[in-house]
PDB file of N, CA and C in Angstrom:
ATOM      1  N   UNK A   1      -4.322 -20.430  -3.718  1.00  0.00           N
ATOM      2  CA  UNK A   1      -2.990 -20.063  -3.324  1.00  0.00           C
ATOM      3  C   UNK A   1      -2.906 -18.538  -3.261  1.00  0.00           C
ATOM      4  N   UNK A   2      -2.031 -18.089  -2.341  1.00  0.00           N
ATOM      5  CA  UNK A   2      -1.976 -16.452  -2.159  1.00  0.00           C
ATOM      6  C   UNK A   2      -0.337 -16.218  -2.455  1.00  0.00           C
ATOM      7  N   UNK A   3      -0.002 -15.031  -2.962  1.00  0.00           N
ATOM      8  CA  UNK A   3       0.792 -14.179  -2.321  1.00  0.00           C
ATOM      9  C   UNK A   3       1.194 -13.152  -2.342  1.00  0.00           C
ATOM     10  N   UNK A   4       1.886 -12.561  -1.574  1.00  0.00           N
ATOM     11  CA  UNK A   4       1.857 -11.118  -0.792  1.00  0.00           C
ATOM     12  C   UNK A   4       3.398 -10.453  -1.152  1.00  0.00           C
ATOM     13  N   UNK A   5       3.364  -9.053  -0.940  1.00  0.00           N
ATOM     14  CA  UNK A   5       4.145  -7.966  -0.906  1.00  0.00           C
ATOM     15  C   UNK A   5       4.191  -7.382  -0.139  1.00  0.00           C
ATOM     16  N   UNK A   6       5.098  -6.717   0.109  1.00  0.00           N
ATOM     17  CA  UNK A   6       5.170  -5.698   0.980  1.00  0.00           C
ATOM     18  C   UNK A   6       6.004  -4.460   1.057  1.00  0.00           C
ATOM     19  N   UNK A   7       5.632  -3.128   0.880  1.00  0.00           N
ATOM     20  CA  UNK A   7       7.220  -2.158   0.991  1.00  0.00           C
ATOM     21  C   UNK A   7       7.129  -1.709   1.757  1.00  0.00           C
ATOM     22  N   UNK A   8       8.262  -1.589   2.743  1.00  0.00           N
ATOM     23  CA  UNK A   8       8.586  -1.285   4.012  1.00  0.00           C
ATOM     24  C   UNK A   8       9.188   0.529   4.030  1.00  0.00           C
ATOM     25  N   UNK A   9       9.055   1.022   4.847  1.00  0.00           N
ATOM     26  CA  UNK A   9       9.669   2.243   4.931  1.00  0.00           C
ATOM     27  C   UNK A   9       9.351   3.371   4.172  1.00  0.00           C
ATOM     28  N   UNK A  10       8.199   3.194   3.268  1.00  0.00           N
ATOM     29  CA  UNK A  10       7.504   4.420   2.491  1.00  0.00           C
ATOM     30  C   UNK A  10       7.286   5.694   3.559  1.00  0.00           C
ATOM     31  N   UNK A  11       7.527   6.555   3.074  1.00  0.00           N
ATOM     32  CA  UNK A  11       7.996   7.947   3.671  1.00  0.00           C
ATOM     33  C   UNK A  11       6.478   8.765   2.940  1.00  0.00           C
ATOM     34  N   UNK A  12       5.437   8.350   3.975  1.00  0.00           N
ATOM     35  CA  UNK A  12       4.003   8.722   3.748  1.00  0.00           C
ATOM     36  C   UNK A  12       3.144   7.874   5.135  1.00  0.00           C
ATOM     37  N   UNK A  13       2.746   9.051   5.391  1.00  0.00           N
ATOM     38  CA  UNK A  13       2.388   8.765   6.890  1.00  0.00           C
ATOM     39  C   UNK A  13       1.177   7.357   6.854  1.00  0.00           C
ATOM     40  N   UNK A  14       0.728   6.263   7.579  1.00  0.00           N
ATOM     41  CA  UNK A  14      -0.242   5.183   7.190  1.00  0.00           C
ATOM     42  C   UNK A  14      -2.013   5.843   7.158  1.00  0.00           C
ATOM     43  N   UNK A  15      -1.986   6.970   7.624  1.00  0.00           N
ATOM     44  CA  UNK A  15      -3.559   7.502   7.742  1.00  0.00           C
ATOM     45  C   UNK A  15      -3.866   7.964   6.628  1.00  0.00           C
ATOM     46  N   UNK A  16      -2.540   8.330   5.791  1.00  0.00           N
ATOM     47  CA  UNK A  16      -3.027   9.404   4.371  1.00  0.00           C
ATOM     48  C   UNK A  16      -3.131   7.816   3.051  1.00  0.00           C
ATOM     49  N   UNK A  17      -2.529   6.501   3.454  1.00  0.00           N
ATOM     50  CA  UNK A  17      -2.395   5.117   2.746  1.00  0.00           C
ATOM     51  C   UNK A  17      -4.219   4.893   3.035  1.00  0.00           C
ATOM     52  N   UNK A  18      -4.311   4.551   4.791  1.00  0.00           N
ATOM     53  CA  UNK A  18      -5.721   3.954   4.622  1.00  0.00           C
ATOM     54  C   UNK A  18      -6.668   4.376   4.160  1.00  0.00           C
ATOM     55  N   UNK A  19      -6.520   5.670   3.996  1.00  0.00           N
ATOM     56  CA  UNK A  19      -7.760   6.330   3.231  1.00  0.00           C
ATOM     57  C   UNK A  19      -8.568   5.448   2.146  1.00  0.00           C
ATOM     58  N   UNK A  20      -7.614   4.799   1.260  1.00  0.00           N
ATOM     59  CA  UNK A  20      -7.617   4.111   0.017  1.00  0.00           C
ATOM     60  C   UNK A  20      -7.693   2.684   0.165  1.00  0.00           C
ATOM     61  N   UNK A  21      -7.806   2.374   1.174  1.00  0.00           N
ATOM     62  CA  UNK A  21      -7.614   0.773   1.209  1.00  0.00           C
ATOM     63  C   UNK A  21      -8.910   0.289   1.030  1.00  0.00           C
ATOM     64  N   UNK A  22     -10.020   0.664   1.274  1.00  0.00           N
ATOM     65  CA  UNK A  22     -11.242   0.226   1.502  1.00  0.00           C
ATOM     66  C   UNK A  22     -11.543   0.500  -0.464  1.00  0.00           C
ATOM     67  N   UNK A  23     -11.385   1.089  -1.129  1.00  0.00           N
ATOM     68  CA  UNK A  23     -11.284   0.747  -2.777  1.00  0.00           C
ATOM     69  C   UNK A  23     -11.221   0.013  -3.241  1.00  0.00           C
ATOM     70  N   UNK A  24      -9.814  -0.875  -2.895  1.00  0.00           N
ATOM     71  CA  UNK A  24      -9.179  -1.746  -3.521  1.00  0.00           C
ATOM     72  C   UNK A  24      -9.496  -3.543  -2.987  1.00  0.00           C
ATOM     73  N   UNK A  25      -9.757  -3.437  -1.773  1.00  0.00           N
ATOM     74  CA  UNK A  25     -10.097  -4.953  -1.031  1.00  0.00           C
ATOM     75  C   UNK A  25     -11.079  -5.480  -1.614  1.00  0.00           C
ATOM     76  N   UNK A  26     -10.928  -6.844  -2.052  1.00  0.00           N
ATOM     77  CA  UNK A  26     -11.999  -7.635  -2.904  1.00  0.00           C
ATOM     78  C   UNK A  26     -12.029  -7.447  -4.035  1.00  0.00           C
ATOM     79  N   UNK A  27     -11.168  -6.340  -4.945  1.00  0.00           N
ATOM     80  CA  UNK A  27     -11.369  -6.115  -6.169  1.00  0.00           C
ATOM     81  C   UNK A  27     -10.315  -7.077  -6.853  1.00  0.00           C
ATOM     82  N   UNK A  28     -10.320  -7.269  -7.917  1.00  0.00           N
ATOM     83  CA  UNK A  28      -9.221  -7.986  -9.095  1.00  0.00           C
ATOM     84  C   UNK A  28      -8.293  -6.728  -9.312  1.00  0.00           C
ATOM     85  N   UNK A  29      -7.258  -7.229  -9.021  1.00  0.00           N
ATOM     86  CA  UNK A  29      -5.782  -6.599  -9.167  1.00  0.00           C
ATOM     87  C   UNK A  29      -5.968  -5.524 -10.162  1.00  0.00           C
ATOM     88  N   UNK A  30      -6.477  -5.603 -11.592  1.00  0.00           N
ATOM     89  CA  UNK A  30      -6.233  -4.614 -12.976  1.00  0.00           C
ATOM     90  C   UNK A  30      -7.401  -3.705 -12.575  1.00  0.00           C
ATOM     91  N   UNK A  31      -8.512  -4.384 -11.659  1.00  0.00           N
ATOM     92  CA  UNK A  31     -10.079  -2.848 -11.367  1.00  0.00           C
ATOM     93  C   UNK A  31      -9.652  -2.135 -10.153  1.00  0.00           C
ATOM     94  N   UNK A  32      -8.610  -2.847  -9.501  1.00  0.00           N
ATOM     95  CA  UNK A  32      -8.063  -2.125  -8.323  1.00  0.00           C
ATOM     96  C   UNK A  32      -6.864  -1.041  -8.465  1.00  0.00           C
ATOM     97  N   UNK A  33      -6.092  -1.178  -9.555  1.00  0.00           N
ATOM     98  CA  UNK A  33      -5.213  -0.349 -10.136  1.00  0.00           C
ATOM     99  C   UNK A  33      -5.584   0.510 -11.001  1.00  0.00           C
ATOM    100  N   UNK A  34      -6.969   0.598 -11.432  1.00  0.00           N
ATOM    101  CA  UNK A  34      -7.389   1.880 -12.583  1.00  0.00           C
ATOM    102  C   UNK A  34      -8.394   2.619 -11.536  1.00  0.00           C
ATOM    103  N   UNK A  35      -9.018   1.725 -10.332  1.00  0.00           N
ATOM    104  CA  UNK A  35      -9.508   2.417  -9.406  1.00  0.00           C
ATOM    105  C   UNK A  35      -8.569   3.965  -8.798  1.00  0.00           C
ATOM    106  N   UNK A  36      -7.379   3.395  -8.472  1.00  0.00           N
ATOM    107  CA  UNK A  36      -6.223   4.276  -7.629  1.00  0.00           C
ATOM    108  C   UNK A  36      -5.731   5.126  -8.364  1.00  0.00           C
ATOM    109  N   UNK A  37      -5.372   4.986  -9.853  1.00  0.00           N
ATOM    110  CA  UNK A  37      -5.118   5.817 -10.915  1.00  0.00           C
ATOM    111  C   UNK A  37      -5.547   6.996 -10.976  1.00  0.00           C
ATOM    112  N   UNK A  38      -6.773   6.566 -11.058  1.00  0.00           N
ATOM    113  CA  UNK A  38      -7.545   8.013 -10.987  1.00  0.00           C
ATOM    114  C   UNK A  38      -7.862   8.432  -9.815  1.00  0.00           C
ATOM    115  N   UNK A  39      -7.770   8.203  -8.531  1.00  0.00           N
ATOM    116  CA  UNK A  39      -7.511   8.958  -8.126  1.00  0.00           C
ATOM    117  C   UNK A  39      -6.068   9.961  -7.557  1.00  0.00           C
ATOM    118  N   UNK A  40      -5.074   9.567  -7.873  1.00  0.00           N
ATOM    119  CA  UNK A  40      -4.365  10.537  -8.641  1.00  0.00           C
ATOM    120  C   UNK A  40      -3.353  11.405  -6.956  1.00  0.00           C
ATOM    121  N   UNK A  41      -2.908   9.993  -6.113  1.00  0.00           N
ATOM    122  CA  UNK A  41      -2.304  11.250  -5.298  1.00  0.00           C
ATOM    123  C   UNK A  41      -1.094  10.309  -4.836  1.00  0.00           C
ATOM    124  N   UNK A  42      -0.158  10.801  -3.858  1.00  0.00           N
ATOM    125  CA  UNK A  42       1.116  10.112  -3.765  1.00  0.00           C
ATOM    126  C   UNK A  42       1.013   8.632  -3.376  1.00  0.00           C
ATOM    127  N   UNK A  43       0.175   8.949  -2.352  1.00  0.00           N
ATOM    128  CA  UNK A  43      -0.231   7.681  -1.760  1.00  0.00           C
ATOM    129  C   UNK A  43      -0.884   6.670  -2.074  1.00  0.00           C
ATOM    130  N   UNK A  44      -1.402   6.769  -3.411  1.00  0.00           N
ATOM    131  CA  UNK A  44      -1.898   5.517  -4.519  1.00  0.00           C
ATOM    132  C   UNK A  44      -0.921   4.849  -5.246  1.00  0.00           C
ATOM    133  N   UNK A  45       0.139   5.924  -5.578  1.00  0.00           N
ATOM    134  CA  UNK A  45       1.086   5.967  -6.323  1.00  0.00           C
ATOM    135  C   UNK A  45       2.169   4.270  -5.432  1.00  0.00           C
ATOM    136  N   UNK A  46       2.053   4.554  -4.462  1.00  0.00           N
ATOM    137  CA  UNK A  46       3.052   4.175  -3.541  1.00  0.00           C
ATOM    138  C   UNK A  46       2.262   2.274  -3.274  1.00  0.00           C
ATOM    139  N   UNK A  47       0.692   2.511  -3.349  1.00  0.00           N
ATOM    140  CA  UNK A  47      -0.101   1.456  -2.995  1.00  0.00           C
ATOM    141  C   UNK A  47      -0.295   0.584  -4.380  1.00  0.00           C
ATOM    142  N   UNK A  48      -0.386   1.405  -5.701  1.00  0.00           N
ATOM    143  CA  UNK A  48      -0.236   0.388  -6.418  1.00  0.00           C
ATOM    144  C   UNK A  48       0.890   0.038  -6.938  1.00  0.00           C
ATOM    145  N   UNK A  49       2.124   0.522  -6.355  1.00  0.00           N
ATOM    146  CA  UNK A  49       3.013   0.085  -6.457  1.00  0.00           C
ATOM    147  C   UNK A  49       3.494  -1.581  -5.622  1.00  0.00           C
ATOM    148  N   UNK A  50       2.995  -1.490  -4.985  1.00  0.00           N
ATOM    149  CA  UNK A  50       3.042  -2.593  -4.138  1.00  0.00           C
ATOM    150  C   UNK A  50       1.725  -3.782  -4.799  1.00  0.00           C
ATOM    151  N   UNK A  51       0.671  -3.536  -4.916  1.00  0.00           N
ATOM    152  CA  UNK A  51      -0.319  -4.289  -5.232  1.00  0.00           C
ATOM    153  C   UNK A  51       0.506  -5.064  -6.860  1.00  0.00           C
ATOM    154  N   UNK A  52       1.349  -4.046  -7.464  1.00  0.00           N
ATOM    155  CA  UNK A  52       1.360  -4.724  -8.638  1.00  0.00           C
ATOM    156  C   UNK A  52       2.862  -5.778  -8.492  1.00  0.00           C
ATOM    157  N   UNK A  53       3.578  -5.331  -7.546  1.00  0.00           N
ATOM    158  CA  UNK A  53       4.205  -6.164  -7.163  1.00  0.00           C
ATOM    159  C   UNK A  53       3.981  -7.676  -6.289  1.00  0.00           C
ATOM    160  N   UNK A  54       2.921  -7.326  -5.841  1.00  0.00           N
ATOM    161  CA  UNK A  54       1.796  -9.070  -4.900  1.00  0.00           C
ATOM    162  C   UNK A  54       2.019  -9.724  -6.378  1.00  0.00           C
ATOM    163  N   UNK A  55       1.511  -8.684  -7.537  1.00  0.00           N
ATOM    164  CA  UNK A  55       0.790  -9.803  -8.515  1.00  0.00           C
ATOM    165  C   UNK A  55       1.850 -10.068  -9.584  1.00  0.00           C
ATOM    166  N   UNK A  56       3.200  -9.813  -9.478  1.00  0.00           N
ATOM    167  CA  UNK A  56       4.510 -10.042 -10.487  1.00  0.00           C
ATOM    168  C   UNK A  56       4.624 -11.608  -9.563  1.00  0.00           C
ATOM    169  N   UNK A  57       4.596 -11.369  -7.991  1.00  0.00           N
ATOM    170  CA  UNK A  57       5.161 -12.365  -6.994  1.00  0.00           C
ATOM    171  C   UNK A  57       4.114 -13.407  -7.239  1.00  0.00           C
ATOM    172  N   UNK A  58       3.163 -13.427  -7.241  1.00  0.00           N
ATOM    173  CA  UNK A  58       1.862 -14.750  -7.901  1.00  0.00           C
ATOM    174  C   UNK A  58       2.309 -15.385  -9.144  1.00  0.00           C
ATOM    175  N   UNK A  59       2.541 -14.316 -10.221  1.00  0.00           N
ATOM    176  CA  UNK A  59       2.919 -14.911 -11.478  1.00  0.00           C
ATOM    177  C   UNK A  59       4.417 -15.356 -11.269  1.00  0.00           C
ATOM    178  N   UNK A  60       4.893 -15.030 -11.097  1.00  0.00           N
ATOM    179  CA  UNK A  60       6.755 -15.502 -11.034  1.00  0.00           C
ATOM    180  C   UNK A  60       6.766 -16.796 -10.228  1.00  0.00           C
ATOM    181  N   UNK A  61       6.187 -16.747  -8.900  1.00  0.00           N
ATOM    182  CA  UNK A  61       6.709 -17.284  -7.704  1.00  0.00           C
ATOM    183  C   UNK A  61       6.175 -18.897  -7.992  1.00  0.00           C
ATOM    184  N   UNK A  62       4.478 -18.382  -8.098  1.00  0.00           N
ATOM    185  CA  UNK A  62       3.292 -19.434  -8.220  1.00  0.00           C
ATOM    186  C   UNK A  62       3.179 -20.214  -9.365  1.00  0.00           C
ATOM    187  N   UNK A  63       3.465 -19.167 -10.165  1.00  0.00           N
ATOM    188  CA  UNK A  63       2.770 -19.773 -11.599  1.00  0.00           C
ATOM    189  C   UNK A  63       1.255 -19.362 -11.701  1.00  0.00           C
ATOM    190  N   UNK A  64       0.562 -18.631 -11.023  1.00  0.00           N
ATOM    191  CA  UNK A  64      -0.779 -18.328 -11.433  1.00  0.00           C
ATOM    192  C   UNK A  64      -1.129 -16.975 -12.045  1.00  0.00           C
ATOM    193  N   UNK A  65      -2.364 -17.172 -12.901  1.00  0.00           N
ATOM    194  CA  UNK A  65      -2.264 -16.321 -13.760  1.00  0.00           C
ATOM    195  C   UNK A  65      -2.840 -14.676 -13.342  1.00  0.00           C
ATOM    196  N   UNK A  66      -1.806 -13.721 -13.998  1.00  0.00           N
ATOM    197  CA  UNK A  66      -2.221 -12.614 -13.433  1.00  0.00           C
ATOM    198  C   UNK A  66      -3.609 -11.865 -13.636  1.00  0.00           C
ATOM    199  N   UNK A  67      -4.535 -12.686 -14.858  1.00  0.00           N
ATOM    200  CA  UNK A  67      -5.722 -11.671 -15.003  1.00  0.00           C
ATOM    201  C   UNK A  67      -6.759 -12.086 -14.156  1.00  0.00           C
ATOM    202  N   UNK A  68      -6.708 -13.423 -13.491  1.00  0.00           N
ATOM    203  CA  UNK A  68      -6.953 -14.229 -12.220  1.00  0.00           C
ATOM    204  C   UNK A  68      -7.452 -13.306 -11.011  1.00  0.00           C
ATOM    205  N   UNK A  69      -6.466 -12.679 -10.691  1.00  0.00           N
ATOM    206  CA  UNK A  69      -5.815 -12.470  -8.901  1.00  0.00           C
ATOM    207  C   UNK A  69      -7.270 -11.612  -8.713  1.00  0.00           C
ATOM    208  N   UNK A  70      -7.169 -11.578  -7.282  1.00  0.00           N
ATOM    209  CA  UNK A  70      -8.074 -11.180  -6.719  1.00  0.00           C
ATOM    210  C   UNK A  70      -6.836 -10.332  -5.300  1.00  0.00           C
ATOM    211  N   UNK A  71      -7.631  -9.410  -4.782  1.00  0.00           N
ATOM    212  CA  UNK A  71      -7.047  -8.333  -3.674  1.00  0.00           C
ATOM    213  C   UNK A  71      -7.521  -8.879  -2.297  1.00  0.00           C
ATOM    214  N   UNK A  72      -7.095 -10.337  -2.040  1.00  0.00           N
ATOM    215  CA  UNK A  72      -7.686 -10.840  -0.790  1.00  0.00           C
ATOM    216  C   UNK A  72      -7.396  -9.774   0.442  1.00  0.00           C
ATOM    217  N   UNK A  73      -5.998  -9.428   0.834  1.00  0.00           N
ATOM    218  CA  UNK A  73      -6.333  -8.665   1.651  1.00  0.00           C
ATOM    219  C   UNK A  73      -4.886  -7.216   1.621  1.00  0.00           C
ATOM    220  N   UNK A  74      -5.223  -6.253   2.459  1.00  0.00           N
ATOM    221  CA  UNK A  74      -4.318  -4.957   2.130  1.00  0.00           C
ATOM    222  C   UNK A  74      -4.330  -4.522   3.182  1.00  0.00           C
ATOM    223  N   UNK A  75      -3.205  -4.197   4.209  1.00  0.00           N
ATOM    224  CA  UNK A  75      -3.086  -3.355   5.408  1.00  0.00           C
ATOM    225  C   UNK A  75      -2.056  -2.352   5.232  1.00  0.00           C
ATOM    226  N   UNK A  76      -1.889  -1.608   6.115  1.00  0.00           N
ATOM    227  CA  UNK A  76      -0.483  -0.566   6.354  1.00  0.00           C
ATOM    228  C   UNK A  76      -0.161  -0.461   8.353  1.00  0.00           C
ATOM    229  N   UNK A  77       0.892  -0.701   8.003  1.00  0.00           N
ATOM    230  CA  UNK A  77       1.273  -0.845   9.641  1.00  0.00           C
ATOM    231  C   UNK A  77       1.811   0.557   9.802  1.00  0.00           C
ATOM    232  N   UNK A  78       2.230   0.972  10.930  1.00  0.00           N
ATOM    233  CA  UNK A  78       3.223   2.493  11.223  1.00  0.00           C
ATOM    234  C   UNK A  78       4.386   1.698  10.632  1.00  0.00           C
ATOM    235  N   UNK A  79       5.359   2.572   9.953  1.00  0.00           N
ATOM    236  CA  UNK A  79       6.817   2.166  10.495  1.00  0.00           C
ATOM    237  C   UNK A  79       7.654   3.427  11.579  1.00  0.00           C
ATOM    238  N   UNK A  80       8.551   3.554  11.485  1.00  0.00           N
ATOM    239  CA  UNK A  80       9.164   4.131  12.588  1.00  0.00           C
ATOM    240  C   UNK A  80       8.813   5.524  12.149  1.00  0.00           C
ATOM    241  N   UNK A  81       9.333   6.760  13.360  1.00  0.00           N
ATOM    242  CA  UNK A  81       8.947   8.078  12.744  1.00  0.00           C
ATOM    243  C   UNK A  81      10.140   8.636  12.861  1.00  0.00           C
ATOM    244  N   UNK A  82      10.398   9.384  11.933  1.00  0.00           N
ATOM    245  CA  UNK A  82      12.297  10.087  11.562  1.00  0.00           C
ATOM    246  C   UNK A  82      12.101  11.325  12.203  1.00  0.00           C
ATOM    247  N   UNK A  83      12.659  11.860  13.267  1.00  0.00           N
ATOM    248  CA  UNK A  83      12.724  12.769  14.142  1.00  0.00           C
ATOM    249  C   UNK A  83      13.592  14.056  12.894  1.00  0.00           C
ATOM    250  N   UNK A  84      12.674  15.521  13.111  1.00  0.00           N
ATOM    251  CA  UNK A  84      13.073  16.531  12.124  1.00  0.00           C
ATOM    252  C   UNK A  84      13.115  17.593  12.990  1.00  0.00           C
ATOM    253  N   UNK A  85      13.475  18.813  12.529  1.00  0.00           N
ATOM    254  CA  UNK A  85      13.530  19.836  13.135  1.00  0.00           C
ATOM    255  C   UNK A  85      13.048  20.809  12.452  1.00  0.00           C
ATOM    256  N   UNK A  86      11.920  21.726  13.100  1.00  0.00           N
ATOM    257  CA  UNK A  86      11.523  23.014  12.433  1.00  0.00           C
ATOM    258  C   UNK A  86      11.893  24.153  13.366  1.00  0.00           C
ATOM    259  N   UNK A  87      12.206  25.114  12.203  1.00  0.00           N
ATOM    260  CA  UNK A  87      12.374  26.465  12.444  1.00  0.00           C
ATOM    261  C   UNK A  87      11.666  27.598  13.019  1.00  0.00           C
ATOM    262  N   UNK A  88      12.061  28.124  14.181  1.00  0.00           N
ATOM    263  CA  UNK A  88      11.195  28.330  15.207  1.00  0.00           C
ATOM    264  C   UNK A  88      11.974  30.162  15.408  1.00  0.00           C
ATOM    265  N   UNK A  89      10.913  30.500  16.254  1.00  0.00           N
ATOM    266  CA  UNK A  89      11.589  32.118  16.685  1.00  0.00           C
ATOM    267  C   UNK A  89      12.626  32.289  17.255  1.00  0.00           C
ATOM    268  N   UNK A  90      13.798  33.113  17.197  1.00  0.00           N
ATOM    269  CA  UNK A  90      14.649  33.455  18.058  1.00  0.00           C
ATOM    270  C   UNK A  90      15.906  32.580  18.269  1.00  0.00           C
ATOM    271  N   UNK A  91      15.680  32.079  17.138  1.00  0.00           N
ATOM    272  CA  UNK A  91      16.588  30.803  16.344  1.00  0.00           C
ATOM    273  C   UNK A  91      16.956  29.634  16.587  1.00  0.00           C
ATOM    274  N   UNK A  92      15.585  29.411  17.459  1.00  0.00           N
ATOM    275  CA  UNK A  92      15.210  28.253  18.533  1.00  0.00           C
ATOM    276  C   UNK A  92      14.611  27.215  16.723  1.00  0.00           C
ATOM    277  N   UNK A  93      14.226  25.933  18.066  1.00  0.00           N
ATOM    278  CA  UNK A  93      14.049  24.570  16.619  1.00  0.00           C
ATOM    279  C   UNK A  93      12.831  23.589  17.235  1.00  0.00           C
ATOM    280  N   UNK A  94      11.954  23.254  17.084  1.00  0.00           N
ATOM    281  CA  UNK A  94      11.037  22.268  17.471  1.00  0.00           C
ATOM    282  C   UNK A  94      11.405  20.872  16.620  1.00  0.00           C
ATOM    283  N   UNK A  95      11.280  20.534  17.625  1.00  0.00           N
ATOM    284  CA  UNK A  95      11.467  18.556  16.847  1.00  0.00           C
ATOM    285  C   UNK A  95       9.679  18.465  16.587  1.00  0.00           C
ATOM    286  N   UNK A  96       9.700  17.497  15.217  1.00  0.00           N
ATOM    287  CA  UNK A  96       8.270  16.986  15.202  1.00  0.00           C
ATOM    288  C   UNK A  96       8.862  15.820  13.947  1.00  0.00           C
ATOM    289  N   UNK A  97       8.172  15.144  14.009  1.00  0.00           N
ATOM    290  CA  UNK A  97       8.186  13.429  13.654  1.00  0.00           C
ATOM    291  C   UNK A  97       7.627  13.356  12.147  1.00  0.00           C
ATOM    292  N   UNK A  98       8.215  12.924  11.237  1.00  0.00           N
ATOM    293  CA  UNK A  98       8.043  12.501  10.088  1.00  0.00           C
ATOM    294  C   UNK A  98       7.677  11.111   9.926  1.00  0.00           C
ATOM    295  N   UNK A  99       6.327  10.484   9.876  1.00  0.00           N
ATOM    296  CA  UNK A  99       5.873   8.980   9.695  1.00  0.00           C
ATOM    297  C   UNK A  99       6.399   8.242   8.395  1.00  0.00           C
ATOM    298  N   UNK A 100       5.965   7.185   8.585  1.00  0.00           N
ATOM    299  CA  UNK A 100       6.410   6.026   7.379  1.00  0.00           C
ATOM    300  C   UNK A 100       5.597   4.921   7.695  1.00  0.00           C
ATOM    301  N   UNK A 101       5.471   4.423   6.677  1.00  0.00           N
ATOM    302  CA  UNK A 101       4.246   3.610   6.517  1.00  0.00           C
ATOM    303  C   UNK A 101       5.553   2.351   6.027  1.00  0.00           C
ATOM    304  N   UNK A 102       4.627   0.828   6.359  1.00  0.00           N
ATOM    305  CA  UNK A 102       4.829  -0.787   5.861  1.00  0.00           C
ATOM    306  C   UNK A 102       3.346  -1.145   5.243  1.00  0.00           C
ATOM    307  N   UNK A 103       3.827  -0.755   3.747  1.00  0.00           N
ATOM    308  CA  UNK A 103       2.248  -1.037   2.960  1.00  0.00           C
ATOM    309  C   UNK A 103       2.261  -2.736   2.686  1.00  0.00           C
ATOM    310  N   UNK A 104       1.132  -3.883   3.011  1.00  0.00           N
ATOM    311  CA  UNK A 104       1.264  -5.155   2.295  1.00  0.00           C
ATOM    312  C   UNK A 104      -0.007  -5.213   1.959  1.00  0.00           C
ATOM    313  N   UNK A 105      -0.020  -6.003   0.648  1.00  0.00           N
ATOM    314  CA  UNK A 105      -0.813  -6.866  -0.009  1.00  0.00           C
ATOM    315  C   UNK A 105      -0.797  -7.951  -0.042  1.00  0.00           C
ATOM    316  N   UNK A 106      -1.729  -8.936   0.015  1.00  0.00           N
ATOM    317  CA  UNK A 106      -2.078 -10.097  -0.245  1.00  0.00           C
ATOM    318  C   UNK A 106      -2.827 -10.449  -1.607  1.00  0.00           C
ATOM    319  N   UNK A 107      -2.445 -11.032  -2.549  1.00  0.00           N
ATOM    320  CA  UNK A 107      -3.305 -11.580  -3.527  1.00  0.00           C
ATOM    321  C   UNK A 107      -3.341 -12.789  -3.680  1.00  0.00           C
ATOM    322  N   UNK A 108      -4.685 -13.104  -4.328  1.00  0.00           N
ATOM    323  CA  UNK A 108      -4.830 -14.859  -4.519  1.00  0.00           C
ATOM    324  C   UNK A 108      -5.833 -14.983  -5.843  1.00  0.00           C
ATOM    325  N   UNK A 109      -5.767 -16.238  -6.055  1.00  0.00           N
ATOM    326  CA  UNK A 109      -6.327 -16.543  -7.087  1.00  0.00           C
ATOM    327  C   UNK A 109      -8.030 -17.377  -6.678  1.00  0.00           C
ATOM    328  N   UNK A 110      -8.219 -17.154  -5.664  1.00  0.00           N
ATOM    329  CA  UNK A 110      -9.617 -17.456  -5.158  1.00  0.00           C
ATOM    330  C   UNK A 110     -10.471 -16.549  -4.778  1.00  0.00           C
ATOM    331  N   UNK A 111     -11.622 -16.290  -5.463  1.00  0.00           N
ATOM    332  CA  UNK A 111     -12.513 -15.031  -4.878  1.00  0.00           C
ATOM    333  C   UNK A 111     -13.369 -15.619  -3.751  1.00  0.00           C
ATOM    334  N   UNK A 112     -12.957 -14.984  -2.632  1.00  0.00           N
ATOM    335  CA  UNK A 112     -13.640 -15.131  -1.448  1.00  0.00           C
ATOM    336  C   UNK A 112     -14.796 -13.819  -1.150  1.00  0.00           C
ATOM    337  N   UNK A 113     -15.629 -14.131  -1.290  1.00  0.00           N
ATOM    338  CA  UNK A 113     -16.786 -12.838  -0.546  1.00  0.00           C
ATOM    339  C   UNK A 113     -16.806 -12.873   0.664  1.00  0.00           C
ATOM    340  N   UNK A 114     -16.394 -11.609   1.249  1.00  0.00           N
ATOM    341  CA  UNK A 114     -16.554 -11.692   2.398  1.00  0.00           C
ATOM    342  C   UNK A 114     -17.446 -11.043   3.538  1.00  0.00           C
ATOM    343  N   UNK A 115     -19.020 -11.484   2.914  1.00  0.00           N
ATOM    344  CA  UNK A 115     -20.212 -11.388   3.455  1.00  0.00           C
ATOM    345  C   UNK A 115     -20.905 -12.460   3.753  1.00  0.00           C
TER     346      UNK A 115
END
């Protein structure tokens, strides 16, 4: 049985998220969260925030046990980009785009290798 999380609208662009995704896939939920720990930047912050929420939603939802789970799978989609304005010469303004990321996890209680 699986299940998944997701936070929508994180205000962290998805290229500076995927960096980290390839860490955490296939690992057990608690080696995948001391993995991200240390490394120590917003965007882990934001990913195991979500991963530990897959695995509240397994235990609550499912009934399965959390020292169990496994990190079946982890993507980040774009979400929309919030149009900003910078300060420019002559008291002119450039628009440039602020990203956001839709981080999800999938967890399950079956270790699948996927080789």
């Amino acid at each position: 049985m699986e299940a998944r999380a997701t936070s929508k609208f994180v205000r962290i662009g998805p290229r500076k998220v995927r960096r980290y995704l390839p860490l955490v896939r296939g690992k057990q939920v608690a080696a995948a969260v001391a993995v991200l720990k240390g490394a120590g930047s917003p965007s882990t912050a934001a990913l195991i925030k979500c991963i530990e929420s897959a695995a509240a939603n397994a235990e609550n939802n499912h009934g399965m046990d959390a020292d169990e789970l496994w990190i079946k799978e982890a993507f980040v989609d774009m979400g929309f980009s919030m149009p900003r304005m910078r300060a420019r010469a002559r008291g002119r303004g450039d628009r440039y785009y602020r990203p956001t990321s839709h981080i999800t996890v999938i967890v399950s209680d079956e270790y699948e290798d996927e080789e």
